[in-house]
N, C-alpha and C. Protein backbone atom coordinates (compact mmCIF):
# COMPACT_ATOMS: atom_id res chain seq x y z
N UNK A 1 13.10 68.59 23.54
CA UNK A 1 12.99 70.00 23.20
C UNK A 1 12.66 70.11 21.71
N UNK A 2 12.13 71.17 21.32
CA UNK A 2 11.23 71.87 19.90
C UNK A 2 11.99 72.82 19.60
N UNK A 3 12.93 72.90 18.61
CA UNK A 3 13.66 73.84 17.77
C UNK A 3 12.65 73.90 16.32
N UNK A 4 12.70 75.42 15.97
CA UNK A 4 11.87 75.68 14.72
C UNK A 4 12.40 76.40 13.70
N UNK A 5 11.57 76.73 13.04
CA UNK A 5 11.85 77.57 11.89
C UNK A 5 10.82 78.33 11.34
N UNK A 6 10.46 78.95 12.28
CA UNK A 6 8.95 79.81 12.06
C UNK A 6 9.37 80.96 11.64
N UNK A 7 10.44 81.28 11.86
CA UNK A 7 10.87 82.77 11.68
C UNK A 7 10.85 82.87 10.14
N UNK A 8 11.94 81.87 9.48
CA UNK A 8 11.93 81.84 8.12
C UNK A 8 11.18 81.84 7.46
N UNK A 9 10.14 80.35 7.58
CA UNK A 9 9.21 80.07 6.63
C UNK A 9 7.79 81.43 6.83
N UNK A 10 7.85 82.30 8.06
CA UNK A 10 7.06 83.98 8.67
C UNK A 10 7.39 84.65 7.41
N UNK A 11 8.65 84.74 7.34
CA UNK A 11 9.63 85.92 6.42
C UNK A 11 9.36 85.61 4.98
N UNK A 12 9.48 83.99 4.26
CA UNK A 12 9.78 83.49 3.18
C UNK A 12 7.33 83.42 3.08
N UNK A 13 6.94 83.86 3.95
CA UNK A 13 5.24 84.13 3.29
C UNK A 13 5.29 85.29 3.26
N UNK A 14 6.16 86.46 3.79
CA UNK A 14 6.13 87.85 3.81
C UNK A 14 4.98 88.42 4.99
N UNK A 15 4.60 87.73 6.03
CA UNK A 15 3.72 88.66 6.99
C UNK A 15 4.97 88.24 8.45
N UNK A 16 4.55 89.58 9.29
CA UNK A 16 4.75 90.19 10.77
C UNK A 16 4.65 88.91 11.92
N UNK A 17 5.09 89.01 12.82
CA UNK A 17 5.24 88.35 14.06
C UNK A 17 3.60 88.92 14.58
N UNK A 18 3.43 89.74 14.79
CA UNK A 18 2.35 89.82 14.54
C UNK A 18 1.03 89.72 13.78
N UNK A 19 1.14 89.61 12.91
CA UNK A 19 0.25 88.87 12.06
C UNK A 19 -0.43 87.36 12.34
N UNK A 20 1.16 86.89 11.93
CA UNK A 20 1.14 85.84 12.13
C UNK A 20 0.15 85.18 13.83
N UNK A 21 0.54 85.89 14.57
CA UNK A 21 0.16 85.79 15.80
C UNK A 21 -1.57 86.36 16.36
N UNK A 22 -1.74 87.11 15.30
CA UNK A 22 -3.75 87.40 15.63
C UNK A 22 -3.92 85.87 14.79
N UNK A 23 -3.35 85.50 13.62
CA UNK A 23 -3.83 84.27 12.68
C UNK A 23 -3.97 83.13 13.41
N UNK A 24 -3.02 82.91 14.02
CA UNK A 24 -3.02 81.58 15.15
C UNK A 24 -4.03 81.93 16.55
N UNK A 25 -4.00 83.31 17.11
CA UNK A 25 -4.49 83.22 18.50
C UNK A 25 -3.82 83.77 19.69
N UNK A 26 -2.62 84.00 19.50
CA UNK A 26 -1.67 84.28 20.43
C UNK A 26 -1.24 85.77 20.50
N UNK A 27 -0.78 85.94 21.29
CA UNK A 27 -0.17 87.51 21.53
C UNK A 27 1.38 87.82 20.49
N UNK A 28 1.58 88.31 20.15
CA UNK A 28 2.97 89.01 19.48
C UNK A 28 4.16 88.24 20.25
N UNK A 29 4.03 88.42 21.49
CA UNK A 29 5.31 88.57 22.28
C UNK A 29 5.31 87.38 22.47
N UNK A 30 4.16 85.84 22.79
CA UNK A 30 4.43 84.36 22.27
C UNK A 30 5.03 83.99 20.86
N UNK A 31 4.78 84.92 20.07
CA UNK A 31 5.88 84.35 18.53
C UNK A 31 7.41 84.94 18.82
N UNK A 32 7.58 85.95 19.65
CA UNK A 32 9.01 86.16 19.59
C UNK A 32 9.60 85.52 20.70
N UNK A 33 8.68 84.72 22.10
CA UNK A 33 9.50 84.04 22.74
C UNK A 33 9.82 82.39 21.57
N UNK A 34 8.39 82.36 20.52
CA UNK A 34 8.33 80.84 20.17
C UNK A 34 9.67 80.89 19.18
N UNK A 35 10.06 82.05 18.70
CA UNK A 35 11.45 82.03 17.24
C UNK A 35 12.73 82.26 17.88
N UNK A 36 12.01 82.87 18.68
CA UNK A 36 13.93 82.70 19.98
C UNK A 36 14.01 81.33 20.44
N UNK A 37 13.27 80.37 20.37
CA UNK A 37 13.01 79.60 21.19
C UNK A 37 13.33 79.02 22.71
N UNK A 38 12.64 80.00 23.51
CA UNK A 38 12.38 80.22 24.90
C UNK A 38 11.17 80.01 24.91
N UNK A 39 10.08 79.85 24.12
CA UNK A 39 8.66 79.36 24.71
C UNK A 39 9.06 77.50 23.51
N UNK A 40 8.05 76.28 24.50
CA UNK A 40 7.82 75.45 24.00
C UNK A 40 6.35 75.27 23.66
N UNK A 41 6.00 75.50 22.22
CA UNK A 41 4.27 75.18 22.07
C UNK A 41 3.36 74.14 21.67
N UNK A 42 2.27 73.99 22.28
CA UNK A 42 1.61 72.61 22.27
C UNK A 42 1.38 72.36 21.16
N UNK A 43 1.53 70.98 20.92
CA UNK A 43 1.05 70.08 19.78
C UNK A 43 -0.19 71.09 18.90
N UNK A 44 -0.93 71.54 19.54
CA UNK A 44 -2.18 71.99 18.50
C UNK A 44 -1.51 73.53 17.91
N UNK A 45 -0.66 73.93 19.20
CA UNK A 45 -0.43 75.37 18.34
C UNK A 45 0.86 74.98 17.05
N UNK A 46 1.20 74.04 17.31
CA UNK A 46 2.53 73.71 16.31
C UNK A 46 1.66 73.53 14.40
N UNK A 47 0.50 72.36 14.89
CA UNK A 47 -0.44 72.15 13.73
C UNK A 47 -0.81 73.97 13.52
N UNK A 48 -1.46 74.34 14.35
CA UNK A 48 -1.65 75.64 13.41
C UNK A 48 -1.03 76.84 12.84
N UNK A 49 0.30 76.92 13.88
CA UNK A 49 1.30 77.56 12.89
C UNK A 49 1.56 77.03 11.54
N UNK A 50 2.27 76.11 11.55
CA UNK A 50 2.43 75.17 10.15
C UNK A 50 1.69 74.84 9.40
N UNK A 51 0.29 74.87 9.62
CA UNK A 51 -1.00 75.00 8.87
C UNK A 51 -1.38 76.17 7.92
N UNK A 52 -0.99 77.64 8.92
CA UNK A 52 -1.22 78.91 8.27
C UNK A 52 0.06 79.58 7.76
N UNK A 53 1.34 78.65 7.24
CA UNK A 53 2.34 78.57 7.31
C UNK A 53 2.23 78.15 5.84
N UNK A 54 1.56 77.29 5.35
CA UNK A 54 1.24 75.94 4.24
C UNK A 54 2.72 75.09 4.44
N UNK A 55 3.29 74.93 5.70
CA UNK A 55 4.09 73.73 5.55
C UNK A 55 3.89 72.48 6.38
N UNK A 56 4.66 71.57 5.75
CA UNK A 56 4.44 70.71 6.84
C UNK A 56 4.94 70.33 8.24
N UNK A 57 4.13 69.57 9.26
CA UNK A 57 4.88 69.98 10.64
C UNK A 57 5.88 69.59 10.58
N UNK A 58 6.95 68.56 10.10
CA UNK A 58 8.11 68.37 10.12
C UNK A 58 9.37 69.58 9.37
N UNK A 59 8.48 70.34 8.48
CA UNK A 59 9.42 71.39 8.13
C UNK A 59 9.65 72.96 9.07
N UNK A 60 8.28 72.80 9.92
CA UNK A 60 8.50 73.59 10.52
C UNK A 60 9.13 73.72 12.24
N UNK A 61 8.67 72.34 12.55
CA UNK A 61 9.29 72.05 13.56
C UNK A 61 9.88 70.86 13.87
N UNK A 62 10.99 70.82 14.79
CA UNK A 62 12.25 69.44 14.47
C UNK A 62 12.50 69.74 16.21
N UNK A 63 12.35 68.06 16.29
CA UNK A 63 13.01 67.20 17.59
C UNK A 63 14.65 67.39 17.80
N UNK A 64 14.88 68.31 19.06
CA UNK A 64 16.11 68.33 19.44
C UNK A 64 16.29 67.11 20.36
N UNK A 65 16.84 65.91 20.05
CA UNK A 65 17.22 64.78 21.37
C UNK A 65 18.80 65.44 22.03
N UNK A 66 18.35 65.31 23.54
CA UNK A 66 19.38 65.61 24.36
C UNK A 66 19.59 64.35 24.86
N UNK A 67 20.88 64.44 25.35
CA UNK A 67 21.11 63.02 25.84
C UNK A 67 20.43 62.85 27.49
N UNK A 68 19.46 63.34 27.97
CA UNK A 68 19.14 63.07 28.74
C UNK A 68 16.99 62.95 28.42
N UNK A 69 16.87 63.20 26.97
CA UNK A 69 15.42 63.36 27.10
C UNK A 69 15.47 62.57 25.57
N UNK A 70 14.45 61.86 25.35
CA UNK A 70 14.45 61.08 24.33
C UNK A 70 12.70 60.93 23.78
N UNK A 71 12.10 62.65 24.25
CA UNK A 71 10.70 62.32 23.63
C UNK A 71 10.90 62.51 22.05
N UNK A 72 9.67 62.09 21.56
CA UNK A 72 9.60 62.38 20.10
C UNK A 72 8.13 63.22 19.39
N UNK A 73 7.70 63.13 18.50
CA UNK A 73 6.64 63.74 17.73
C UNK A 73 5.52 62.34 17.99
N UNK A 74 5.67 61.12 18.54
CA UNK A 74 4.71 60.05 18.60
C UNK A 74 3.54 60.46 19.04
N UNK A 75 2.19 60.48 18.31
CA UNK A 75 1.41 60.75 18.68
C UNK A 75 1.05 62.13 18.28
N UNK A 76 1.35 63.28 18.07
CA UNK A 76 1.47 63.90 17.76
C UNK A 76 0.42 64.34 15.80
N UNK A 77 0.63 63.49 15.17
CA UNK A 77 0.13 63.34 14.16
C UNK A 77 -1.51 62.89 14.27
């Protein structure tokens, strides 16, 4: 699982869930399932949040290991 911090680093550039969300491609209501985190998003949308974000993908998004799932970011880069 993909726990984030889009909300903050959204807030700490000063633009909208929306904004943010024509910038990437997506609808409004995919950034508020992606900061609740109830949506999981693909590798490319992660690079472009965090891209139009200016952070890096590890600051914006972090590997939850459950003890039953042990994927990682491999490949990913």
């Amino acid at each position: 699982m993909v726990t984030n911090t889009v909300a903050t680093w959204r807030i700490k550039k000063g633009v909208t869930k929306a904004h943010l969300a024509r910038q990437v491609g997506v609808a409004r209501s995919y950034m508020t399932k992606l900061e609740r985190g109830t949506m999981q998003p693909s590798g490319e949308m992660m690079f472009r949040i965090a891209r139009y974000l200016g952070r890096p993908l590890e600051e914006v998004f972090q590997h939850s290991q459950t003890t039953t799932t042990k994927a990682s970011f491999v490949g990913l880069k």
